[in-house]
N, C-alpha and C. Protein backbone atom coordinates (compact mmCIF):
# COMPACT_ATOMS: atom_id res chain seq x y z
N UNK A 1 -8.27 -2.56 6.85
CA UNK A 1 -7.86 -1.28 7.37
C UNK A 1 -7.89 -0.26 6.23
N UNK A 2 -8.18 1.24 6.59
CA UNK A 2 -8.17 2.31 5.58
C UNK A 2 -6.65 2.86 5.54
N UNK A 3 -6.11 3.59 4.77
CA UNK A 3 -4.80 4.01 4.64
C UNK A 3 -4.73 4.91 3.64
N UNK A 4 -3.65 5.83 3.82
CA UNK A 4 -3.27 6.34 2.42
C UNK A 4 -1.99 6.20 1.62
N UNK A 5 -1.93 6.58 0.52
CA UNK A 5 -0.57 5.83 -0.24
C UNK A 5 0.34 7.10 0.34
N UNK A 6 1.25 6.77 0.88
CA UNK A 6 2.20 8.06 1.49
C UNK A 6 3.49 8.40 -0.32
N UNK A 7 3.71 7.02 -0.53
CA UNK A 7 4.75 6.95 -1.36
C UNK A 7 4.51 6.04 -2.58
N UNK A 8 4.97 6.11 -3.96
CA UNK A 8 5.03 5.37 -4.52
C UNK A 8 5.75 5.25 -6.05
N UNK A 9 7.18 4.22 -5.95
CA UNK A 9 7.87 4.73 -7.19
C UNK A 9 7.24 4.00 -8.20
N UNK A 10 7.15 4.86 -9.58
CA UNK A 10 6.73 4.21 -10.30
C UNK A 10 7.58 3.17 -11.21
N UNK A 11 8.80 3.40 -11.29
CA UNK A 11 9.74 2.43 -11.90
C UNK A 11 9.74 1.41 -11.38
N UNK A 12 10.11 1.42 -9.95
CA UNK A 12 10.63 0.40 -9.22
C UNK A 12 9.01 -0.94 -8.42
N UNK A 13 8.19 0.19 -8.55
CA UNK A 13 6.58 -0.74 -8.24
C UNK A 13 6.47 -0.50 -7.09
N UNK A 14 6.85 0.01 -6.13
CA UNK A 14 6.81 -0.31 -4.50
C UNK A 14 6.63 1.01 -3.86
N UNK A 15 6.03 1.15 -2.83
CA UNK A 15 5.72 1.84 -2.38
C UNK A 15 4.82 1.98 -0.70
N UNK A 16 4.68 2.65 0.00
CA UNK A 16 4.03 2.89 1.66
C UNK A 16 2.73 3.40 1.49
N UNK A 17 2.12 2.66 2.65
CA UNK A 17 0.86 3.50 2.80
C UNK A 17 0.93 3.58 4.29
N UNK A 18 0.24 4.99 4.89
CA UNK A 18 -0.13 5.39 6.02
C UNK A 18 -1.08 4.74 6.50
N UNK A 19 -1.02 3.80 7.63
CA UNK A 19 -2.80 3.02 7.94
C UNK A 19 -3.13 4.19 9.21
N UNK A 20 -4.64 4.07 8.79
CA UNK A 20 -5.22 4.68 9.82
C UNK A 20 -5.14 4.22 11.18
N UNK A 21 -3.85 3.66 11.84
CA UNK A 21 -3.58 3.18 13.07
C UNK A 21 -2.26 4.09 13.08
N UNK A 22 -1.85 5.05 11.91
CA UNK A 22 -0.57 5.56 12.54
C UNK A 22 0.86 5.27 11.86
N UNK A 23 0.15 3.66 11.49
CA UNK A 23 2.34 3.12 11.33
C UNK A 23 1.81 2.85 9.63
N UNK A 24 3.44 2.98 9.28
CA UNK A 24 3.53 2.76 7.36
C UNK A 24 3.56 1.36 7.46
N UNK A 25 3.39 0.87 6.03
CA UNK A 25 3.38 -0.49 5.67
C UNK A 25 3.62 0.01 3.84
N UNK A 26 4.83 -1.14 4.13
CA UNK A 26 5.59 -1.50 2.63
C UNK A 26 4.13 -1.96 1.76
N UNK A 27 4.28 -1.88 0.83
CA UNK A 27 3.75 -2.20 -0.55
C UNK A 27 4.22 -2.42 -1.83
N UNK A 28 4.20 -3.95 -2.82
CA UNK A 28 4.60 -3.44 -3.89
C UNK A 28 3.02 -3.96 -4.71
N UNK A 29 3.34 -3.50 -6.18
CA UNK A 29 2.05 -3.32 -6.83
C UNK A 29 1.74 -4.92 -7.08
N UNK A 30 2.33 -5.48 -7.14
CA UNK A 30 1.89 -7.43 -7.25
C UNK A 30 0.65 -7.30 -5.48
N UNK A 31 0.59 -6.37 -4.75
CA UNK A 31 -0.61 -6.51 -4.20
C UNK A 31 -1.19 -5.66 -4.09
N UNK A 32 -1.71 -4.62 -5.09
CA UNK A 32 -2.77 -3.76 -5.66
C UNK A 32 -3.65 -4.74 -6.63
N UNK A 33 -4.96 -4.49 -6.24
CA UNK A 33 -5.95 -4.84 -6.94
C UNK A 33 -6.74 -4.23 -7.44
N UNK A 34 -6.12 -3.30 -8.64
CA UNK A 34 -6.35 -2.37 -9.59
C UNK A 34 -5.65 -3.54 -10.82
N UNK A 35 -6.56 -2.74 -11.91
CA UNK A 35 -6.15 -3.29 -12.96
C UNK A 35 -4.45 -2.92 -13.45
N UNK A 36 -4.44 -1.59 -13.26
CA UNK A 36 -2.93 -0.78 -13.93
C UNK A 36 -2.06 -1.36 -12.96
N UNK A 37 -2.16 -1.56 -11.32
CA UNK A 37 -1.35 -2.15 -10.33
C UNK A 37 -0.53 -0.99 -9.69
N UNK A 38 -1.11 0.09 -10.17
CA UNK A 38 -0.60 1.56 -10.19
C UNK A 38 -0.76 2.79 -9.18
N UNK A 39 -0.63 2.93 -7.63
CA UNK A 39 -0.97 3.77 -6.84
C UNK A 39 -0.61 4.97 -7.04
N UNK A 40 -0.61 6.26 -6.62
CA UNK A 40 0.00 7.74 -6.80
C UNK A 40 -0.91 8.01 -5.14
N UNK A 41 0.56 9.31 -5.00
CA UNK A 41 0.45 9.50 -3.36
C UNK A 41 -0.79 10.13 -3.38
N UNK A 42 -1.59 10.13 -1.91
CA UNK A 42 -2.65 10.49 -1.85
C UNK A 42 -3.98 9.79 -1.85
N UNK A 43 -4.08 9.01 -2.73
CA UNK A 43 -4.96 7.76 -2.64
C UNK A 43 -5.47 7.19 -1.15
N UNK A 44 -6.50 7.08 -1.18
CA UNK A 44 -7.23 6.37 -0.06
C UNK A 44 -7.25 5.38 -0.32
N UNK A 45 -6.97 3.72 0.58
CA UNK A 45 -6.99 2.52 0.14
C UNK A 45 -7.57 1.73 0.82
N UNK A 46 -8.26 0.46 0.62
CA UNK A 46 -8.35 -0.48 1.91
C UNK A 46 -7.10 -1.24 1.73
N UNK A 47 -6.99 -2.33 2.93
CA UNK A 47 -6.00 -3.09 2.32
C UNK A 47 -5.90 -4.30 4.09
N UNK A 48 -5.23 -5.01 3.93
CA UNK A 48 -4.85 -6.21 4.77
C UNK A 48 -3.75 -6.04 5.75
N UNK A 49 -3.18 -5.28 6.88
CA UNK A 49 -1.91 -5.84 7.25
C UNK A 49 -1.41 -6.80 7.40
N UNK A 50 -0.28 -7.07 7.49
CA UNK A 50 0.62 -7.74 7.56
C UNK A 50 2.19 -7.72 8.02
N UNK A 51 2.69 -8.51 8.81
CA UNK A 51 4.04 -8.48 8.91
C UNK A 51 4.84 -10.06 8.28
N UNK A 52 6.01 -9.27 7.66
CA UNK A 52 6.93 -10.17 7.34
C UNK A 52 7.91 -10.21 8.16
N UNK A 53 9.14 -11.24 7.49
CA UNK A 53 10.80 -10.48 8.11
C UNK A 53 11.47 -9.26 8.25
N UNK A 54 10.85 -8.65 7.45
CA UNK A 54 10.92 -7.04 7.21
C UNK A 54 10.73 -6.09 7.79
N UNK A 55 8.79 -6.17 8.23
CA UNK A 55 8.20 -5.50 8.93
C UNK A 55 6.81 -5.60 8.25
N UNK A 56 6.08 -4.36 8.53
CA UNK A 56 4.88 -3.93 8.57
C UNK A 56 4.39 -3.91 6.53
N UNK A 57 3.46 -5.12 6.54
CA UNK A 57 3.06 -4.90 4.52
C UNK A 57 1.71 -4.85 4.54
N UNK A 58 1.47 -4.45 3.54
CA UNK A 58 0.14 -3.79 3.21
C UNK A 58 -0.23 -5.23 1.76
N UNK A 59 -1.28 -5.55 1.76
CA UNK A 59 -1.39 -6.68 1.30
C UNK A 59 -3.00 -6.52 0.37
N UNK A 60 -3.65 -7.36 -0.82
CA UNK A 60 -5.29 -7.15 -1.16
C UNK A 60 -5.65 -5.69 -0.96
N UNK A 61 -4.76 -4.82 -1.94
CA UNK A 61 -4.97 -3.19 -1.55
C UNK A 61 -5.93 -3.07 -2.57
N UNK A 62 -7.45 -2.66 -2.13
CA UNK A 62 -8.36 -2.10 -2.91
C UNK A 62 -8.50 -0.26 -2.81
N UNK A 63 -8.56 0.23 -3.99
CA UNK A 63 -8.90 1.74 -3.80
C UNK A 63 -10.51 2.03 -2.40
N UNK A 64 -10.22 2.75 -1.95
CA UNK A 64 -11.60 3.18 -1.27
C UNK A 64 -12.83 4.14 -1.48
């Protein structure tokens, strides 16, 4: 799926992306597949959904 990074703290690693279906999905940088592991809002991404216990995660996030 395509998405964009809606949010992302940099201290804390974690952060949302908007999928192009509409709904957010959690993210932390242990599944960015960038070298830095480092998103900033705005970014276009691919990436995997997924649901946990949680909800809706964003998973194998490649830049687009």
């Amino acid at each position: 799926m395509i998405g964009q990074v809606k949010f992302f703290d940099h201290k804390k690693r974690y952060g949302f992306i908007t999928g192009d279906d509409g709904m957010e999905y959690y993210f932390s940088s242990a599944n960015v597949d960038i070298p830095s592991g480092i998103l900033d809002r705005g970014y276009t991404v691919f990436f995997t959904p997924s649901l946990n216990d949680r909800g809706r995660v964003a998973l194998n996030i490649k830049l687009y």
